[in-house]
C-alpha atoms as a PDB file:
ATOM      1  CA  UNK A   1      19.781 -64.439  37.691  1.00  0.00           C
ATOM      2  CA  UNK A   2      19.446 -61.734  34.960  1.00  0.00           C
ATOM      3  CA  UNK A   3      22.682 -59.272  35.494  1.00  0.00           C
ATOM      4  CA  UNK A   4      21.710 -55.676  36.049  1.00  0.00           C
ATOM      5  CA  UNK A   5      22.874 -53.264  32.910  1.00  0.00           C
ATOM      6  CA  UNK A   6      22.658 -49.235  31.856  1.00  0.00           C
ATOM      7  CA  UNK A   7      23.799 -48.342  28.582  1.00  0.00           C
ATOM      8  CA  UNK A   8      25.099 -45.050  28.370  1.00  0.00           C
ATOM      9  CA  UNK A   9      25.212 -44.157  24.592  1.00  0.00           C
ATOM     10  CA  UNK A  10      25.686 -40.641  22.116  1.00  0.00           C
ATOM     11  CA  UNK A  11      23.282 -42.388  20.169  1.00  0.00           C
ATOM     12  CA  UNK A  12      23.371 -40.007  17.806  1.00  0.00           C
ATOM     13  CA  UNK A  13      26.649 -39.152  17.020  1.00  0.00           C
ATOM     14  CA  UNK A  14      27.487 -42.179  14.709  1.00  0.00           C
ATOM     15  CA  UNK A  15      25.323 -45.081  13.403  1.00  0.00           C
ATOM     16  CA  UNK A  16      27.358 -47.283  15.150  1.00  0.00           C
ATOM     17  CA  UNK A  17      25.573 -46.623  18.328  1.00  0.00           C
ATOM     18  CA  UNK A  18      22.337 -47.461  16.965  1.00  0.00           C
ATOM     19  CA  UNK A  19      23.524 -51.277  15.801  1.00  0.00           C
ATOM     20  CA  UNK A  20      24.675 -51.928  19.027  1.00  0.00           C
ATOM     21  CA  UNK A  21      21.659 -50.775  20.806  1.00  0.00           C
ATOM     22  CA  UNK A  22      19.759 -52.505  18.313  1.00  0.00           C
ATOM     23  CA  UNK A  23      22.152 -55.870  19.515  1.00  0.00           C
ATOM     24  CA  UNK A  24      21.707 -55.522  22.746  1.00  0.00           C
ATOM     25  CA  UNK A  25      17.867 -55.428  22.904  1.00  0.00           C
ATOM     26  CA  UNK A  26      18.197 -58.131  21.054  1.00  0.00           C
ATOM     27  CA  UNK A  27      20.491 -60.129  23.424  1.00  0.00           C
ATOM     28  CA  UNK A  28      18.165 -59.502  26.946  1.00  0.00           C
ATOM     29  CA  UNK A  29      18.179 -62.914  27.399  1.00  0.00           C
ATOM     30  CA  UNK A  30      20.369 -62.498  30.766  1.00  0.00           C
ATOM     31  CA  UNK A  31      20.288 -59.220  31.275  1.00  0.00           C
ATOM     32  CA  UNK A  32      18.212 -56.415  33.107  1.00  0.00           C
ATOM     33  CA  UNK A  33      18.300 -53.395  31.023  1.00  0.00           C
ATOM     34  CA  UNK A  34      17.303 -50.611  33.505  1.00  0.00           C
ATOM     35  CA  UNK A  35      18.492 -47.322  31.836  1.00  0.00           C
ATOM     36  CA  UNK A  36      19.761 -45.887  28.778  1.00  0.00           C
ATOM     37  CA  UNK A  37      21.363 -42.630  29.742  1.00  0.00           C
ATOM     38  CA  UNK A  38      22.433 -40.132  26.927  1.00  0.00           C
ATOM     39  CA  UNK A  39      25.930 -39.630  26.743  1.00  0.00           C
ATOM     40  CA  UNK A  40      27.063 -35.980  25.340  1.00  0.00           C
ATOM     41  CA  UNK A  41      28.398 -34.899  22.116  1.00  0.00           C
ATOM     42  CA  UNK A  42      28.664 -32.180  19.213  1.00  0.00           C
ATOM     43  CA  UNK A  43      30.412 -32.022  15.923  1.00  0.00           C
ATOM     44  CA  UNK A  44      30.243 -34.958  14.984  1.00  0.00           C
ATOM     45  CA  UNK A  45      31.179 -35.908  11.442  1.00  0.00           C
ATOM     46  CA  UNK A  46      27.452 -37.877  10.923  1.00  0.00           C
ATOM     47  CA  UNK A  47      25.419 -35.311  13.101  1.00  0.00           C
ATOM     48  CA  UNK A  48      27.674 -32.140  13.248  1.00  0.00           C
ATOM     49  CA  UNK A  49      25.417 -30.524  16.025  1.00  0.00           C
ATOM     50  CA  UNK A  50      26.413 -27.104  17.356  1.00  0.00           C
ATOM     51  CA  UNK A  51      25.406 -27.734  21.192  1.00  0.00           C
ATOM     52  CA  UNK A  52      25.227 -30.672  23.213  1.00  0.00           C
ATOM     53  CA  UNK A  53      22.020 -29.662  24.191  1.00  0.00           C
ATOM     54  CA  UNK A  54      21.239 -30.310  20.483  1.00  0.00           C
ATOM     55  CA  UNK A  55      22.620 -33.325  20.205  1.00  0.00           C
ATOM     56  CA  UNK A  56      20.755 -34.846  23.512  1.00  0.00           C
ATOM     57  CA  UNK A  57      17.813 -34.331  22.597  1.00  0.00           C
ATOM     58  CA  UNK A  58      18.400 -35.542  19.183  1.00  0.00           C
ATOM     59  CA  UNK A  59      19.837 -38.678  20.565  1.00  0.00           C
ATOM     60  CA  UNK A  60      16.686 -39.029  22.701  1.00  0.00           C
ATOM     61  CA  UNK A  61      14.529 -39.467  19.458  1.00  0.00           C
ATOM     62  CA  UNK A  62      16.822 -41.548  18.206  1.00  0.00           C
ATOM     63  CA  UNK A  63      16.926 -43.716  20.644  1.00  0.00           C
ATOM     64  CA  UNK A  64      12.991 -43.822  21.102  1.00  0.00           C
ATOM     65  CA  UNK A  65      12.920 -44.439  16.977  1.00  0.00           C
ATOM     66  CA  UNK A  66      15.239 -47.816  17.219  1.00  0.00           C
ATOM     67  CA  UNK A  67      13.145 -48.885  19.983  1.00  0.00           C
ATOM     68  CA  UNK A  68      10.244 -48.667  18.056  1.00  0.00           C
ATOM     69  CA  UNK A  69      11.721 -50.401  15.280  1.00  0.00           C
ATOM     70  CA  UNK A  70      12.481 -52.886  17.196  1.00  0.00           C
ATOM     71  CA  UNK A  71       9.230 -53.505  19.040  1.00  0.00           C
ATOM     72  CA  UNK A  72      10.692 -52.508  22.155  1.00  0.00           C
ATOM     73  CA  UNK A  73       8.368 -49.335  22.866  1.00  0.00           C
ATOM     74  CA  UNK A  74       8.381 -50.551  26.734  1.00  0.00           C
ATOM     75  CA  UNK A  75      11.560 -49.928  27.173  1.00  0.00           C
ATOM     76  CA  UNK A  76      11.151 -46.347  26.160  1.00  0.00           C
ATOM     77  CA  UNK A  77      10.755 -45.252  29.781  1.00  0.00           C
ATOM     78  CA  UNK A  78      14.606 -45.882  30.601  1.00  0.00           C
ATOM     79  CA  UNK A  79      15.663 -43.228  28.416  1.00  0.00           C
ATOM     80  CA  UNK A  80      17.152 -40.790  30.757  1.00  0.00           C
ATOM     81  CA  UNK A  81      18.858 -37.255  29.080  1.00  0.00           C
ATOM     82  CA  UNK A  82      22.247 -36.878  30.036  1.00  0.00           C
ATOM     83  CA  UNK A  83      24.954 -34.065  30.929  1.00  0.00           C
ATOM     84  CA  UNK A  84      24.429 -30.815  28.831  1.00  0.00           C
ATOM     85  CA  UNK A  85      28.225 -29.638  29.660  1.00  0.00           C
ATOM     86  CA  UNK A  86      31.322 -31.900  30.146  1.00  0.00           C
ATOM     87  CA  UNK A  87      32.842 -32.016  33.089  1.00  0.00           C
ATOM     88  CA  UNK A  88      35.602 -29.652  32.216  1.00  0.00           C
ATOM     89  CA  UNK A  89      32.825 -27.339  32.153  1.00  0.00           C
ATOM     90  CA  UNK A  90      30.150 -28.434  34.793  1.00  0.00           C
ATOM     91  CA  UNK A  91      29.866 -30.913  37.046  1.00  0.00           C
ATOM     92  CA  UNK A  92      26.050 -30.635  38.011  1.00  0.00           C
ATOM     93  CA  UNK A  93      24.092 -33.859  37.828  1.00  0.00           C
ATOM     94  CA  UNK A  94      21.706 -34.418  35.500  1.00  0.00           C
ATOM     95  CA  UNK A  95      19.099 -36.980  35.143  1.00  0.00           C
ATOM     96  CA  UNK A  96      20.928 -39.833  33.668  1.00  0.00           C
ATOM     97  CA  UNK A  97      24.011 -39.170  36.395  1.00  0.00           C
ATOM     98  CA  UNK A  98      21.255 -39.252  38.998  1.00  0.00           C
ATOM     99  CA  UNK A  99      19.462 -42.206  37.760  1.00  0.00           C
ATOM    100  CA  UNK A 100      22.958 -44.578  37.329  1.00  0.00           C
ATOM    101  CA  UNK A 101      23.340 -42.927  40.913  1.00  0.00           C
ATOM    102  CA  UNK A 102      19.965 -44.556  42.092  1.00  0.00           C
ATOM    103  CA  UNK A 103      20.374 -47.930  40.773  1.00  0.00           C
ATOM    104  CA  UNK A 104      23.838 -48.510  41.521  1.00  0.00           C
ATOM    105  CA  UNK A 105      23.012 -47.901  45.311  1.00  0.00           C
ATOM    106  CA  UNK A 106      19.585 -49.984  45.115  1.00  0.00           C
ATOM    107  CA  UNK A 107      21.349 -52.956  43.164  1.00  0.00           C
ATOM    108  CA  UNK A 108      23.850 -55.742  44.433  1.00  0.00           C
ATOM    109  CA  UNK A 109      25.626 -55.027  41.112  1.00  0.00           C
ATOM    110  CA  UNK A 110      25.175 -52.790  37.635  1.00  0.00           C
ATOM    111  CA  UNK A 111      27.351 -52.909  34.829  1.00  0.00           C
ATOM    112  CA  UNK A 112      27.413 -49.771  32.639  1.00  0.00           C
ATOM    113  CA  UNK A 113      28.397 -50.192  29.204  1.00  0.00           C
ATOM    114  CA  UNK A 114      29.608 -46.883  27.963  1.00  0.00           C
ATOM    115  CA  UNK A 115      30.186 -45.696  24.223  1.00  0.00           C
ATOM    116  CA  UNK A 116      30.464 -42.304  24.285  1.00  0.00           C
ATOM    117  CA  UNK A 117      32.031 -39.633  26.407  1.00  0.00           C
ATOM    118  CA  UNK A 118      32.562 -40.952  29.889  1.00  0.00           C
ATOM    119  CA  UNK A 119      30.866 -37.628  31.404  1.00  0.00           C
ATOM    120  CA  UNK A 120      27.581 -38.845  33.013  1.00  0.00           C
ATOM    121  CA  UNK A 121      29.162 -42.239  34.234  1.00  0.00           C
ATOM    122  CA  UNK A 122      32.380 -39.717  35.783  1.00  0.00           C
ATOM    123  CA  UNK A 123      29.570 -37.379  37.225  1.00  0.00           C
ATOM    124  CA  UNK A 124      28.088 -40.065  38.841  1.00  0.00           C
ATOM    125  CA  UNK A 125      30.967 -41.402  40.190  1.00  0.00           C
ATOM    126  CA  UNK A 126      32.243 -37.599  41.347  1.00  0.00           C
ATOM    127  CA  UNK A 127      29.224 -37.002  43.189  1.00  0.00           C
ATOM    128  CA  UNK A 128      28.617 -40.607  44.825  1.00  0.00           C
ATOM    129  CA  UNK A 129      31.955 -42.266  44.953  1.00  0.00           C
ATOM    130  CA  UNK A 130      30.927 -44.920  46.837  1.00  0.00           C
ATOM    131  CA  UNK A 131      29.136 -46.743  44.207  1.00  0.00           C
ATOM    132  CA  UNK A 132      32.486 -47.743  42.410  1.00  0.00           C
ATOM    133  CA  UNK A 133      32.381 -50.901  44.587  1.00  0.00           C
ATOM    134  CA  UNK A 134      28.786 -51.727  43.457  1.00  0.00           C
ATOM    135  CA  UNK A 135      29.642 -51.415  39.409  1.00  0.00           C
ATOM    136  CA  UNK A 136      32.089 -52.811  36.748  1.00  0.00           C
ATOM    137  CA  UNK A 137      32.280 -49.885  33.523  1.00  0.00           C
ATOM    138  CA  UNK A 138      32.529 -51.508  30.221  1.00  0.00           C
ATOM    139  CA  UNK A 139      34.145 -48.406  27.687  1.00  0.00           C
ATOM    140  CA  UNK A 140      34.812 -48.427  24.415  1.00  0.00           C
ATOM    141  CA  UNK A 141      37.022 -45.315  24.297  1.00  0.00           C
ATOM    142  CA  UNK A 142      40.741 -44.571  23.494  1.00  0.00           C
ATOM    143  CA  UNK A 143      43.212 -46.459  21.220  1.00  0.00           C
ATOM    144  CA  UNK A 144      45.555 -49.187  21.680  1.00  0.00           C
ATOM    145  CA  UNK A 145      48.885 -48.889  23.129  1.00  0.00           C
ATOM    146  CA  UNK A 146      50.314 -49.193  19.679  1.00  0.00           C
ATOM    147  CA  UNK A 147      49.361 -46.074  18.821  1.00  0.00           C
ATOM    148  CA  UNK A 148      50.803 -43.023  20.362  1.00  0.00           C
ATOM    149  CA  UNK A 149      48.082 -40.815  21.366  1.00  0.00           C
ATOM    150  CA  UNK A 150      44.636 -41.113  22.468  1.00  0.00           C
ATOM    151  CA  UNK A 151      43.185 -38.419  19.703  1.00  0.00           C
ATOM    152  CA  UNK A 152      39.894 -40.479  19.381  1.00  0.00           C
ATOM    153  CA  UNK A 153      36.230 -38.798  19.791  1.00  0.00           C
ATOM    154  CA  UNK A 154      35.233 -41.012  22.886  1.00  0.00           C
ATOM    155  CA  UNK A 155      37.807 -39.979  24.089  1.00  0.00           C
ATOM    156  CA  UNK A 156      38.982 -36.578  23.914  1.00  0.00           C
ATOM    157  CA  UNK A 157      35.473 -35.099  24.118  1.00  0.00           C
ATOM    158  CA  UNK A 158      35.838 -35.070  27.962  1.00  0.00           C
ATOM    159  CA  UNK A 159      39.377 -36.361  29.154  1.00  0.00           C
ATOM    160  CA  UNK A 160      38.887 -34.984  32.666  1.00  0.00           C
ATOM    161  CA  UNK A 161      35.950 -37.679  32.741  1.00  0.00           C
ATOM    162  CA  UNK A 162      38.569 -40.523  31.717  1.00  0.00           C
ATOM    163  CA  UNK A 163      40.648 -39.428  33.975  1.00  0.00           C
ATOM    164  CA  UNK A 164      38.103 -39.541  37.157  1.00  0.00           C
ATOM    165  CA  UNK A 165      36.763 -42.886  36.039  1.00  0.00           C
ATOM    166  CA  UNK A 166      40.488 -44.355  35.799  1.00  0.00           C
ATOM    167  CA  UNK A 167      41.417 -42.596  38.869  1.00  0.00           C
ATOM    168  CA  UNK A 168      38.196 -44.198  40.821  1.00  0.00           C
ATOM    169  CA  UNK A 169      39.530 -48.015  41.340  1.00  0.00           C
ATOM    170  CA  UNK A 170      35.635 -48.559  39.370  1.00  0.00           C
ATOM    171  CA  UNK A 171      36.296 -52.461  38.307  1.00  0.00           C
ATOM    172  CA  UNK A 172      37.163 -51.461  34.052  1.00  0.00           C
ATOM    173  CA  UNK A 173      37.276 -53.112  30.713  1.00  0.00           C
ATOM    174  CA  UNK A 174      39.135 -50.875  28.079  1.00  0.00           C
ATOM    175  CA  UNK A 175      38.404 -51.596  24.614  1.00  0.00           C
ATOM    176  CA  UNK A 176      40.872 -49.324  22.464  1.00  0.00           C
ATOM    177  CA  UNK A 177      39.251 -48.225  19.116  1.00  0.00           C
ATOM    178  CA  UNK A 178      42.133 -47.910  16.968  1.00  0.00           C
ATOM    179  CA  UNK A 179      43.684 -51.299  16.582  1.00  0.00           C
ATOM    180  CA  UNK A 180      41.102 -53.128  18.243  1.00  0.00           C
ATOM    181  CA  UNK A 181      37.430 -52.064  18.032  1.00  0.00           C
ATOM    182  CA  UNK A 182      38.801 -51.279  14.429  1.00  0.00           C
ATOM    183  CA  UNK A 183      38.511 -54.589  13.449  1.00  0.00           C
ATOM    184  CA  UNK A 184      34.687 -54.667  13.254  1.00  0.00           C
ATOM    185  CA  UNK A 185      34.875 -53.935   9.610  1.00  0.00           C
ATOM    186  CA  UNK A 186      31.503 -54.383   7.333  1.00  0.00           C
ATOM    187  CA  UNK A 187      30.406 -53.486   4.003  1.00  0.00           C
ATOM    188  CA  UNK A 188      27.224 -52.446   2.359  1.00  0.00           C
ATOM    189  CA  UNK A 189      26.583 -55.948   0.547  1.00  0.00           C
ATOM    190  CA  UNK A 190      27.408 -57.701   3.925  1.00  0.00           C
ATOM    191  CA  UNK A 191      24.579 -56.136   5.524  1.00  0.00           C
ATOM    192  CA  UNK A 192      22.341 -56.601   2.548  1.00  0.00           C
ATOM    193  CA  UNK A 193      22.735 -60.091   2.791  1.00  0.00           C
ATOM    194  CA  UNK A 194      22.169 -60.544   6.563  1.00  0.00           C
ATOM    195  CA  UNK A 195      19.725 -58.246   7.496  1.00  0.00           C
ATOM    196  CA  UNK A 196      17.118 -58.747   4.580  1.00  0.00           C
ATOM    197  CA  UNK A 197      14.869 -60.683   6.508  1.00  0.00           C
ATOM    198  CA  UNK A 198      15.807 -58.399   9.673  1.00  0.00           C
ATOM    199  CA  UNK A 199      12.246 -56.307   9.264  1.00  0.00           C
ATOM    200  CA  UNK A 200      11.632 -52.607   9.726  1.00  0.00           C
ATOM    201  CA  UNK A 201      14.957 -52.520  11.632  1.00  0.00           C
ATOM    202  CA  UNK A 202      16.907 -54.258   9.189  1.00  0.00           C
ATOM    203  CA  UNK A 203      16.369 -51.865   6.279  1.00  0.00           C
ATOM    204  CA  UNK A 204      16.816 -49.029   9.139  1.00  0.00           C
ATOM    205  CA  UNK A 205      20.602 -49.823   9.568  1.00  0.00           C
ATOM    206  CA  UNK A 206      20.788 -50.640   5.965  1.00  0.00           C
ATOM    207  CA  UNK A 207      19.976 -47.076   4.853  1.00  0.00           C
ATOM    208  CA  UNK A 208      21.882 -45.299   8.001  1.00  0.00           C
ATOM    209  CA  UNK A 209      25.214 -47.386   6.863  1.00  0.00           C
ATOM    210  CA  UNK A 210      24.147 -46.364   3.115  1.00  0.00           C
ATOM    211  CA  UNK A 211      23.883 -42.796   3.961  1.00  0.00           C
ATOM    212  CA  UNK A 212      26.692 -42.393   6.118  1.00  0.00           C
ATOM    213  CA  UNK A 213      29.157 -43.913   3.685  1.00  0.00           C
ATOM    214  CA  UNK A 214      27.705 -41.166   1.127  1.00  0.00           C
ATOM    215  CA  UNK A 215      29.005 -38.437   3.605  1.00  0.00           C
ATOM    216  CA  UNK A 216      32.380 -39.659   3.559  1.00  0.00           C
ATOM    217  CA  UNK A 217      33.331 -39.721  -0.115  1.00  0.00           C
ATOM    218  CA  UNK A 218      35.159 -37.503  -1.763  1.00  0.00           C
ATOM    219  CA  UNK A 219      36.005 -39.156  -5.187  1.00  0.00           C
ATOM    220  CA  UNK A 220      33.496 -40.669  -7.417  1.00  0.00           C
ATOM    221  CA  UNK A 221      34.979 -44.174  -6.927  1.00  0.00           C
ATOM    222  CA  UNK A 222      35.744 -44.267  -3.183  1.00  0.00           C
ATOM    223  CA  UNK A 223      33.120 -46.529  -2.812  1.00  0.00           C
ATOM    224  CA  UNK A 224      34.591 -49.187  -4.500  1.00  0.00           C
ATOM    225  CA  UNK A 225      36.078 -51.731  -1.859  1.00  0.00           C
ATOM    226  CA  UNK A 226      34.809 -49.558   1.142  1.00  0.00           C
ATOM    227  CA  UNK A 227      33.912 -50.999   4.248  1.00  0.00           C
ATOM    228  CA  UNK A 228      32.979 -49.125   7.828  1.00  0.00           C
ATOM    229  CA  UNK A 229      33.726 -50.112  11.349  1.00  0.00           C
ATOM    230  CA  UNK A 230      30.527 -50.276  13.632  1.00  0.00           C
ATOM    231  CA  UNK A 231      32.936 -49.685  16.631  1.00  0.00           C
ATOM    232  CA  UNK A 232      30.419 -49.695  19.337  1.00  0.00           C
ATOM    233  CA  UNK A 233      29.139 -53.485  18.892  1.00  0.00           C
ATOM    234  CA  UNK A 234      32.343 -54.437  20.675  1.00  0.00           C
ATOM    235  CA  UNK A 235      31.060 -53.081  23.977  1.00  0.00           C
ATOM    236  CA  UNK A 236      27.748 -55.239  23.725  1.00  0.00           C
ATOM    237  CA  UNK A 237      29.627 -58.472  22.294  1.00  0.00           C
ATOM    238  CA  UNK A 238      32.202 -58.168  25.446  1.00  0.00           C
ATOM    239  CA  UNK A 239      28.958 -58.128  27.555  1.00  0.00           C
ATOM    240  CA  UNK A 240      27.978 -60.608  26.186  1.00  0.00           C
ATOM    241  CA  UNK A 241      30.414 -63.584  25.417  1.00  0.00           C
ATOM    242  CA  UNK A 242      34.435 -62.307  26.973  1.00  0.00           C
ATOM    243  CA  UNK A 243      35.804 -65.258  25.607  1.00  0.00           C
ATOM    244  CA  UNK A 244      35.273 -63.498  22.232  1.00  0.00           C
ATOM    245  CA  UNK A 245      38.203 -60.970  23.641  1.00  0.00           C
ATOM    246  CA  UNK A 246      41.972 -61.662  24.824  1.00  0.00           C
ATOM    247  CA  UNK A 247      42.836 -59.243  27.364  1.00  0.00           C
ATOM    248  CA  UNK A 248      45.181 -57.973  29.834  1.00  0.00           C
ATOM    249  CA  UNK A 249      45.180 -56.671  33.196  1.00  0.00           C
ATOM    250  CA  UNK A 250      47.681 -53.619  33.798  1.00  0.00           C
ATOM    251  CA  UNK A 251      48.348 -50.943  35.886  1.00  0.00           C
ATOM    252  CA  UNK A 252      46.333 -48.403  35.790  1.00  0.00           C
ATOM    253  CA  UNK A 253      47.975 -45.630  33.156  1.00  0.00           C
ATOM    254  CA  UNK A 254      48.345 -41.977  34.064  1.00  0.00           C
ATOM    255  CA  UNK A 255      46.406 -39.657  31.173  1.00  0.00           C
ATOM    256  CA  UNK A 256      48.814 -36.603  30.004  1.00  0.00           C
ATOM    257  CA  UNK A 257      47.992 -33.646  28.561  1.00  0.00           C
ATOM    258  CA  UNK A 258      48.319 -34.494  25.180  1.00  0.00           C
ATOM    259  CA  UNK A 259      45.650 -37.672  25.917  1.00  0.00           C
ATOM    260  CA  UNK A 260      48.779 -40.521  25.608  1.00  0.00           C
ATOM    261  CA  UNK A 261      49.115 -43.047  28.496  1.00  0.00           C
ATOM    262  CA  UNK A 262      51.636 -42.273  31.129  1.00  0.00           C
ATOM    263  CA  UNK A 263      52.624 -46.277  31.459  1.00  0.00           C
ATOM    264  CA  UNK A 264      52.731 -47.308  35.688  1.00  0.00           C
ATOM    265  CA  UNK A 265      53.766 -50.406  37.899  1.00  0.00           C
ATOM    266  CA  UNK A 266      51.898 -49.576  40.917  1.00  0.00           C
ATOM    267  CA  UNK A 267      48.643 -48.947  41.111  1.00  0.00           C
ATOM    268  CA  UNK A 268      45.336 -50.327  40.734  1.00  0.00           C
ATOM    269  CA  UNK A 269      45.114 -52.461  37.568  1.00  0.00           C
ATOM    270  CA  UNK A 270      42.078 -52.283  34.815  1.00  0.00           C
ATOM    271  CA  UNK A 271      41.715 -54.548  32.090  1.00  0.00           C
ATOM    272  CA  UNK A 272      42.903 -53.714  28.572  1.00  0.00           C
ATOM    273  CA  UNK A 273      41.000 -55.696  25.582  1.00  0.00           C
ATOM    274  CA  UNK A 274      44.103 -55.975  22.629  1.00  0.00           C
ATOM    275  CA  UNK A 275      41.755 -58.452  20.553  1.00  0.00           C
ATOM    276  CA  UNK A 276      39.049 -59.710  19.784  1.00  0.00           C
ATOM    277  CA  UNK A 277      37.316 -62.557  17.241  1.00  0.00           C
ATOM    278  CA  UNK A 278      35.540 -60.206  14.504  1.00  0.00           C
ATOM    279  CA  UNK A 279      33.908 -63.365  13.159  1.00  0.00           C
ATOM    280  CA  UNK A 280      32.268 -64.301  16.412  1.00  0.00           C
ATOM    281  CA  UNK A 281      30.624 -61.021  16.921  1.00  0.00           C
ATOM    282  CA  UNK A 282      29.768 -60.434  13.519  1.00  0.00           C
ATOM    283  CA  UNK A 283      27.922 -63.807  13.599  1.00  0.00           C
ATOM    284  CA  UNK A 284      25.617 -63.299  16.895  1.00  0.00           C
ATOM    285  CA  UNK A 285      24.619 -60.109  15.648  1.00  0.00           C
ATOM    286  CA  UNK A 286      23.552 -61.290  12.528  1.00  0.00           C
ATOM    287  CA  UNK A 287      21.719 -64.761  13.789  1.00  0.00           C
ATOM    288  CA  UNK A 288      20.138 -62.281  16.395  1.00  0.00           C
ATOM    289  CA  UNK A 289      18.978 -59.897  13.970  1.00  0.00           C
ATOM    290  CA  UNK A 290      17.158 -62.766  12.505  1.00  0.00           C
ATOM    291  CA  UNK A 291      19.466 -64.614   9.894  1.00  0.00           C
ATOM    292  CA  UNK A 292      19.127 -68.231   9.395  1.00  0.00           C
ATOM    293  CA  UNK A 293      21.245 -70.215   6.832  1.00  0.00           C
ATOM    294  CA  UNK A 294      19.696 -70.791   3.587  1.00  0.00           C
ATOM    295  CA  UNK A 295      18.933 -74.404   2.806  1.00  0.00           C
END
């Protein structure tokens, strides 16, 4: 029995989004994709967008362009537009809250696999809390407890939408960015090599990774030896294979001001991923994407 996913992506806001939505249509084996709800952001470094408005709709042609790419045109129709505001700022639904609303009360079970801002999954959850029995979240958001703050974009676009997820008893997988998700480390020539017979949507990624390593450098040689995490891959691999990922399950953590971890003993535990096997992931995507060893 296929499992029942929504991927809630700022597709836009870094090209790391668009490999791993690129991975997972490729790995639908088991799974039931029924919605891919646009997460908010603006500013980024790759798509510095003055509104969110902006940068949802962007993120909508975005996501209907790697679709196409990757011959998936039907599933264009579970694009849903997401939250305009955070929820600092507003907490009206929007369609994406409403549609993760409607399938989490039709299904048995959804997973959501979030890797963005947590503000449509925390809407949902704030205006139908009684779906957090029927779901599991899957975030990439937030850094490891090795370093001292949680100053990272997922993350501090909308902390009161952390902080109503973590607060929910929702069924959670953590995976920190900094120290952990950072490990999914590429290069240019990498890619070359394993997506050359990848098609259209091969050459796509090839030329977003090209182009976003331009923005970044500052000297003429800083792109000798450079490399550039694809963060959001690590959601979709820990959907995909967990054994891939050492975890633990802790006590929930309190979220201060300053977005560190309050550390707890009591209350409801969520899983924290502290590793994970680069190799392994790195590999299925590429086989997936259509690589075959050369005889």
């Amino acid at each position: 029995m296929k499992s029942n996913l929504i991927i809630d992506t700022d597709i836009s806001n870094e090209i790391d989004d668009q490999f791993a939505l690129s991975y997972l249509i490729k790995s639908l084996k088991n799974i039931n994709l029924q919605a891919i709800t646009i997460a908010p952001f603006k500013n980024s470094k790759y798509m510095p967008v003055e509104t969110i408005a902006e940068g949802t709709d962007i993120s909508t042609n975005t996501a209907n362009k790697i679709l196409d790419l990757l011959n998936a045109g039907k599933c264009k129709k579970l694009i849903y537009k997401g939250a305009r505001a955070y929820t600092f700022e507003s907490k009206e639904k929007n369609p994406a809250t409403e549609k993760i609303i409607e399938l989490a009360k039709r299904n048995i079970h959804t997973t959501i696999v979030a890797i963005g801002a947590l503000t449509n999954v925390a809407l949902a959850i704030y205006h139908a809390p009684e779906i957090v029995d029927k779901i599991d979240i899957i975030w990439l958001g937030g850094n490891s407890f090795l370093t001292e703050n949680n100053n990272e974009y997922n993350f501090r676009l909308d902390i009161e939408a952390v902080r109503i997820v973590y607060n929910s008893k929702v069924k959670l997988a953590v995976i920190p960015c900094r120290n952990v998700a950072s490990n999914l480390s590429t290069t240019l020539y990498e890619l070359e090599h394993y997506l050359k017979n990848a098609g259209e949507i091969g050459q796509y990624l090839i030329d977003i990774f090209k182009d976003c390593k331009k923005v970044h450098r500052k000297k003429s040689n800083d792109n000798i030896g450079e490399s550039k995490v694809l963060w959001d891959i690590s959601a979709i691999a820990y959907l995909i294979n967990k054994d891939w990922f050492k975890t633990n399950e802790i006590s929930c953590p309190k979220i201060l001001d300053d977005t560190s971890y309050k550390f707890t003993k009591n209350r409801h535990k969520i899983t924290f991923v502290y590793d994970l096997n680069r190799d392994e992931i790195f590999r299925d995507f590429f086989i997936k994407m259509g690589y075959s060893n050369e005889k």
